[in-house]
C-alpha atoms as a PDB file:
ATOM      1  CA  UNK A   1     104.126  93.834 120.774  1.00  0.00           C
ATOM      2  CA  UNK A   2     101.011  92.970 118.517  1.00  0.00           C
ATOM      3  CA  UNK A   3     100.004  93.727 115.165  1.00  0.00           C
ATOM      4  CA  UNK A   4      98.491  97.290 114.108  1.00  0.00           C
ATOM      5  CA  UNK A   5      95.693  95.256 112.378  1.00  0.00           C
ATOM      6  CA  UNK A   6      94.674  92.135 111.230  1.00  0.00           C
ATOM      7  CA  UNK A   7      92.756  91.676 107.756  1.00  0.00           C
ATOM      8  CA  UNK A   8      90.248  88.954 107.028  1.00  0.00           C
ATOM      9  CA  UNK A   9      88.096  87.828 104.293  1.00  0.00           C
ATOM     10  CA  UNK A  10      87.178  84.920 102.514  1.00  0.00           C
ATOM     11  CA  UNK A  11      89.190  83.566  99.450  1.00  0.00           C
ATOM     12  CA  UNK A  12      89.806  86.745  97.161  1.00  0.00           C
ATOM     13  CA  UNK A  13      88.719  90.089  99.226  1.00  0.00           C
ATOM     14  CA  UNK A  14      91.795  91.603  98.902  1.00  0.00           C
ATOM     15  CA  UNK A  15      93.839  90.925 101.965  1.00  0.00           C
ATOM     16  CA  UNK A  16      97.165  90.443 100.827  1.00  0.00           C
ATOM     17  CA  UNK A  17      97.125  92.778  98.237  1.00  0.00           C
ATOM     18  CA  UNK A  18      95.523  95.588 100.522  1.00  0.00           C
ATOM     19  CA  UNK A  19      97.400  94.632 103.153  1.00  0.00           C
ATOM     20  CA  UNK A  20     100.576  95.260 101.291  1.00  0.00           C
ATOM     21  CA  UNK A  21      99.388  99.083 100.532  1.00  0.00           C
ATOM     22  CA  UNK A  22      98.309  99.430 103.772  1.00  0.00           C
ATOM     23  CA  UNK A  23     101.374  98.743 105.723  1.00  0.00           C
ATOM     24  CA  UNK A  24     102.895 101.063 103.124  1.00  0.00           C
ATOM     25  CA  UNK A  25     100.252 103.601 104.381  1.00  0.00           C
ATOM     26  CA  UNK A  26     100.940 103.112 108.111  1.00  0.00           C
ATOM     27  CA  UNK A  27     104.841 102.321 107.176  1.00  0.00           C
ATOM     28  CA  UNK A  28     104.965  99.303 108.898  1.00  0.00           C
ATOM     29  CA  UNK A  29     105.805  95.682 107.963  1.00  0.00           C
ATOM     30  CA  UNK A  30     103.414  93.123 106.332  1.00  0.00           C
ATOM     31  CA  UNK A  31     102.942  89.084 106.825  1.00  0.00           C
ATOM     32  CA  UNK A  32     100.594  86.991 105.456  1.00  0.00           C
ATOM     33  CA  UNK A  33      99.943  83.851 107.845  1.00  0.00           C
ATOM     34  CA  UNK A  34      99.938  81.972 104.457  1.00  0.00           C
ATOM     35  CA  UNK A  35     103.245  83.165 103.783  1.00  0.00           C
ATOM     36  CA  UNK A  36     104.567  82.541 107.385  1.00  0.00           C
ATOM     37  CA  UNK A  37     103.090  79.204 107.422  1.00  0.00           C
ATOM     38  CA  UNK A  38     104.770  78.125 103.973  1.00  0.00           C
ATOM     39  CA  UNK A  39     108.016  79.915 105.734  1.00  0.00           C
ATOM     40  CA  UNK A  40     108.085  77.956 108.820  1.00  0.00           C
ATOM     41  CA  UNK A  41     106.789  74.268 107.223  1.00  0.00           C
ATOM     42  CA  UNK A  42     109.134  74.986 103.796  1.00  0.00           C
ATOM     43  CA  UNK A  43     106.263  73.866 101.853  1.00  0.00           C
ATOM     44  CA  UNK A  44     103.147  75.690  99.592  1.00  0.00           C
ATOM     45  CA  UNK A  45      99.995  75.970 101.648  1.00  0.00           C
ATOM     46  CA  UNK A  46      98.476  73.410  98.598  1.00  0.00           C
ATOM     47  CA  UNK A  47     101.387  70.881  98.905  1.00  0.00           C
ATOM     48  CA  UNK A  48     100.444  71.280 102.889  1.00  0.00           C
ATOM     49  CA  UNK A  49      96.832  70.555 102.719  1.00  0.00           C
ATOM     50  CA  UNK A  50      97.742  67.859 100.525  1.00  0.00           C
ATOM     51  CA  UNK A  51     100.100  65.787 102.818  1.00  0.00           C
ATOM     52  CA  UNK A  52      98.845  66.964 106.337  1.00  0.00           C
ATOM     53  CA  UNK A  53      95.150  67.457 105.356  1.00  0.00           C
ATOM     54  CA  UNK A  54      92.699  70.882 106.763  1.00  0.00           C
ATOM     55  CA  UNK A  55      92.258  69.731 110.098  1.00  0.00           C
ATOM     56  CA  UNK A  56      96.517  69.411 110.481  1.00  0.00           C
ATOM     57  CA  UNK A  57      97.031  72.429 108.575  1.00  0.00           C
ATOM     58  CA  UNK A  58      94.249  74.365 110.471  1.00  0.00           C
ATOM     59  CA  UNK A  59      96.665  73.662 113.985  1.00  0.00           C
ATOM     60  CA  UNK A  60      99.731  74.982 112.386  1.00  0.00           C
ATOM     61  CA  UNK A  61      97.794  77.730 110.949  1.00  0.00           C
ATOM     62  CA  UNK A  62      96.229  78.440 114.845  1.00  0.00           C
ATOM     63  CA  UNK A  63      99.896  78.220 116.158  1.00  0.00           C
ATOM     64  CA  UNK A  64     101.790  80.389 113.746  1.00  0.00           C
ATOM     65  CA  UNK A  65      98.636  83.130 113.857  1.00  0.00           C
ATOM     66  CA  UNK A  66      99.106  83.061 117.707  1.00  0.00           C
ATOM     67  CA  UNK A  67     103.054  83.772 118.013  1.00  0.00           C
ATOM     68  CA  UNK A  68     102.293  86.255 115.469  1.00  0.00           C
ATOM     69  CA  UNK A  69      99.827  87.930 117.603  1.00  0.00           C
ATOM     70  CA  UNK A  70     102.314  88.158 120.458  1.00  0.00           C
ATOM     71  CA  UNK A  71     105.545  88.873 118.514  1.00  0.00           C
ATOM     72  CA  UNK A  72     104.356  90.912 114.936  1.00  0.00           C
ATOM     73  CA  UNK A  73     104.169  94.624 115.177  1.00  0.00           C
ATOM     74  CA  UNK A  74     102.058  95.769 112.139  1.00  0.00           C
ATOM     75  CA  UNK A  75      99.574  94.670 109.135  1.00  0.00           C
ATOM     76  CA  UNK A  76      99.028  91.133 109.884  1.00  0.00           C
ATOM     77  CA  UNK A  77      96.443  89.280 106.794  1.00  0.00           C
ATOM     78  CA  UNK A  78      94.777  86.119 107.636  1.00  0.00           C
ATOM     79  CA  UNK A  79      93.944  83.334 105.112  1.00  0.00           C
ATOM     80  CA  UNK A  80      90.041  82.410 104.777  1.00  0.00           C
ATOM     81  CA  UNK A  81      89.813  79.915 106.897  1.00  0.00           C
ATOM     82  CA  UNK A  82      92.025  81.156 109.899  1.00  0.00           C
ATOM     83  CA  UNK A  83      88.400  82.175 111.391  1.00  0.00           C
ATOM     84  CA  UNK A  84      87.290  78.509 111.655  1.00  0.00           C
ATOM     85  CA  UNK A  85      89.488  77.055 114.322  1.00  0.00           C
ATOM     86  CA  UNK A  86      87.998  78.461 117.798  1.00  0.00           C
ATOM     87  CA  UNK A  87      91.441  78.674 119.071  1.00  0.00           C
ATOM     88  CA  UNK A  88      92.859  81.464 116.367  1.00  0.00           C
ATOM     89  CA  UNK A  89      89.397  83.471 117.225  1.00  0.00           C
ATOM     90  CA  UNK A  90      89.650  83.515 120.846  1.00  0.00           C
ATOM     91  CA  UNK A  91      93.516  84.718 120.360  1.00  0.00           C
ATOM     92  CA  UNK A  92      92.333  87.530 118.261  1.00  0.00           C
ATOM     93  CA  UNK A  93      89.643  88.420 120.602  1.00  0.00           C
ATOM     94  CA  UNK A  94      92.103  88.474 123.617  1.00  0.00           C
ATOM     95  CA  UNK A  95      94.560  90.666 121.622  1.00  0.00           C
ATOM     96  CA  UNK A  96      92.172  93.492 121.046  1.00  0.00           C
ATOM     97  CA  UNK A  97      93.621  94.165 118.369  1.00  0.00           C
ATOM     98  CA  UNK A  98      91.727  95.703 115.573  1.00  0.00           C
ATOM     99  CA  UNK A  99      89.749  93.635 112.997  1.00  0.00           C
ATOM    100  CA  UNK A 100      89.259  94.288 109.494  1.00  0.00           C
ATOM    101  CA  UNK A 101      86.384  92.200 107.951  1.00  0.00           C
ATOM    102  CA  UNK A 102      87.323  92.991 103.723  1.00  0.00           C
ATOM    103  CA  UNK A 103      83.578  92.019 102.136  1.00  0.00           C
ATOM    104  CA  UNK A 104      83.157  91.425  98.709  1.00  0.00           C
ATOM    105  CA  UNK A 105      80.391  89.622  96.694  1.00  0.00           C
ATOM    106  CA  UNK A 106      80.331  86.134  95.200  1.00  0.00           C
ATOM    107  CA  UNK A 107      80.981  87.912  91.664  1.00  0.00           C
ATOM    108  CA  UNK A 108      83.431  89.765  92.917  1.00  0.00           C
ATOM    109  CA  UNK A 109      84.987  87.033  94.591  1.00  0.00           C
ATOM    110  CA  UNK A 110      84.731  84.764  92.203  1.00  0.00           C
ATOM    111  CA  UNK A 111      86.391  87.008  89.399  1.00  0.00           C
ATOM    112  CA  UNK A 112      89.511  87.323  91.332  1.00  0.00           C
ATOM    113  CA  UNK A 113      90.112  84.418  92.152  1.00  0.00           C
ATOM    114  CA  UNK A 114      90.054  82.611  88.654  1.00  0.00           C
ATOM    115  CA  UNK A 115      90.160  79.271  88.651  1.00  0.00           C
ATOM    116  CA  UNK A 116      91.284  78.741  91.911  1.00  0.00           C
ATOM    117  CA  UNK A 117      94.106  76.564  91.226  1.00  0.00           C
ATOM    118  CA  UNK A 118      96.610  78.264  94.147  1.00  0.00           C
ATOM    119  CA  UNK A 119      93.819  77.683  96.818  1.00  0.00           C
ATOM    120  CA  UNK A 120      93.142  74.259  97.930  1.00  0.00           C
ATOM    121  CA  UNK A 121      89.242  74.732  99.358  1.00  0.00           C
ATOM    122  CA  UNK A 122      88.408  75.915  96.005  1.00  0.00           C
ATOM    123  CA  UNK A 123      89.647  73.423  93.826  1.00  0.00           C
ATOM    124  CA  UNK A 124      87.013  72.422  91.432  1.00  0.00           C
ATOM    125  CA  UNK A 125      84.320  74.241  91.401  1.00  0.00           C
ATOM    126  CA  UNK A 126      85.566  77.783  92.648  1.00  0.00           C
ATOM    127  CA  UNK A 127      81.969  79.402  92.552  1.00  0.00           C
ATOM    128  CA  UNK A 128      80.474  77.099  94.087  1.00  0.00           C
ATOM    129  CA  UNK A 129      82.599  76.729  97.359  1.00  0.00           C
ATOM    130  CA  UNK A 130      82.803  80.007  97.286  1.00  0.00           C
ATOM    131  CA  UNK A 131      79.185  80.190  97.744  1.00  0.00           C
ATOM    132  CA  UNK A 132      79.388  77.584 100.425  1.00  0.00           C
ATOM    133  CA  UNK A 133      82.179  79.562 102.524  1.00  0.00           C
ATOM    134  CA  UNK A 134      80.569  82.555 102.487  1.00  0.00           C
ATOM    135  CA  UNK A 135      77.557  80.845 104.355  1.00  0.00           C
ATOM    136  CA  UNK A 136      80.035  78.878 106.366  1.00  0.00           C
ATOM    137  CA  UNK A 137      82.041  82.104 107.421  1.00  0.00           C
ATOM    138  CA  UNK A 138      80.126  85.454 106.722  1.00  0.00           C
ATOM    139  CA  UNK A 139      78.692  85.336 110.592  1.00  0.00           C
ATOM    140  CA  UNK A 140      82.320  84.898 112.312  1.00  0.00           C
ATOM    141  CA  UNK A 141      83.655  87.506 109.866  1.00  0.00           C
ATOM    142  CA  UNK A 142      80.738  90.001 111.104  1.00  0.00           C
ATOM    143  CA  UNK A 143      80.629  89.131 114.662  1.00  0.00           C
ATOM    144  CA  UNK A 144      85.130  89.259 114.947  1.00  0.00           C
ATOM    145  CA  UNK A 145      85.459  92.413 112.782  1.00  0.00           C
ATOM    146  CA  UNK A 146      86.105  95.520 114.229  1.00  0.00           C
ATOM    147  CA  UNK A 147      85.673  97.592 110.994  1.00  0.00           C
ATOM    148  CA  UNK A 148      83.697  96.171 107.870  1.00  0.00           C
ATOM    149  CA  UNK A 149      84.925  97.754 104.729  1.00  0.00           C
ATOM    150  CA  UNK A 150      83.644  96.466 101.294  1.00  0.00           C
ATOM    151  CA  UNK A 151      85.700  96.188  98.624  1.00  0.00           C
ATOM    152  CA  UNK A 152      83.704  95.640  95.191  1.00  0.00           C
ATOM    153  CA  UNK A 153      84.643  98.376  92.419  1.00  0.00           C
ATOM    154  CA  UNK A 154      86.957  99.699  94.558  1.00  0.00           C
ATOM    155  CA  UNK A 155      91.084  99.186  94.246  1.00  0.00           C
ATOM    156  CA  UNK A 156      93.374  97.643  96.743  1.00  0.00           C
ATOM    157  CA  UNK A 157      94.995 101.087  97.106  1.00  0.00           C
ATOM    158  CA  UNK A 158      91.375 102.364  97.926  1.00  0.00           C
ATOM    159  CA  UNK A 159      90.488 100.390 100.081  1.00  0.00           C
ATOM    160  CA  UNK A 160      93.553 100.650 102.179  1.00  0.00           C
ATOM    161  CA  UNK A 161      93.412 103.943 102.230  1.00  0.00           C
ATOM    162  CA  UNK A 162      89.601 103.998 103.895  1.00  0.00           C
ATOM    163  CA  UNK A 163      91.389 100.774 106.459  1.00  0.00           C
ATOM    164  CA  UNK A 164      94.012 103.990 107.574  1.00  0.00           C
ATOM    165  CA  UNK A 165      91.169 106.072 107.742  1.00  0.00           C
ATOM    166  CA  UNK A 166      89.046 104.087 109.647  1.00  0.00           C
ATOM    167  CA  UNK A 167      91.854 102.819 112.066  1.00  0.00           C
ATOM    168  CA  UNK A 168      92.799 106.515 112.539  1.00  0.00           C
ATOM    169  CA  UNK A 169      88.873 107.410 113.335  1.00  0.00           C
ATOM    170  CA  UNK A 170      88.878 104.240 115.918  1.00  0.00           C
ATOM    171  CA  UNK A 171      92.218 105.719 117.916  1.00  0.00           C
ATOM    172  CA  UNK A 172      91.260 108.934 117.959  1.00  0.00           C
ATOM    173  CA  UNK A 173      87.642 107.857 119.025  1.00  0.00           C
ATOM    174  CA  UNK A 174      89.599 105.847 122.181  1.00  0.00           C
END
């Protein structure tokens, strides 16, 4: 058993909110590793970073994306930063299952995600770190993703709907 798809991004692409529409799409259940993170520790991903720090929260984070890889049959969204421990990419490599890299740009980005306040790497100045991930990350989002699908002017339910498409394309394609 392993997830239909897994969605990535940085902070504010649209993963949750596609991913929601797009298990809709493909009728099949949604998690958000945030989400099953803050489930499993029975605290917010901020309070987390606060009391355990990134490099603590980014082993939990590798763990719980792992079982879900083996045990979570259907749209499975990542948070930002899941990318940057080696151990949560080489578990997504070996699953083969299917990648979706949602782009957007730094304006884009940066208008969704406001002030940043729920997301603890972009507390301050959320521009500017977004800037900084995107340089950080943009390389392991290109070389993990099986489909690239950008996102800018277009709605979460559009977007989803070209995800099903593409993911449709890919099987038939096998």
């Amino acid at each position: 058993m392993t997830p239909k798809v897994v969605l990535v991004g940085l902070p504010g692409a649209g993963k949750s909110t596609t991913g929601r529409r797009l298990a809709k799409i493909l009728a099949a259940p949604f998690a958000d590793s945030d989400s099953l993170i803050e489930d499993q520790e029975g605290v917010s991903i901020v309070e987390l970073f606060a009391t355990v720090g990134e490099p603590r929260c980014r082993e939990i984070e590798a763990a719980v994306i792992a079982s879900a890889l083996t045990t979570f049959e259907g749209v499975l969204s990542l948070g930002g930063g899941a990318l940057t421990t080696a151990a949560t990419r080489q578990a997504l490599t070996a699953s083969d299952v299917p990648v979706v890299y949602l782009r957007a740009t730094l304006d884009q980005l940066s208008q969704r995600v406001g002030d940043g306040r729920t997301r603890p790497l972009l507390t301050g100045n959320p521009e500017a770190r977004l800037a900084l991930l995107a340089t950080e990350r943009s390389a392991t989002y290109d070389e993990l993703a099986t489909i690239i699908v950008d996102t800018d002017g277009r709605s979460p339910g559009q977007v989803a709907a070209t995800v099903a498409a593409r993911l449709h394309e890919r099987r038939n394609a096998r």
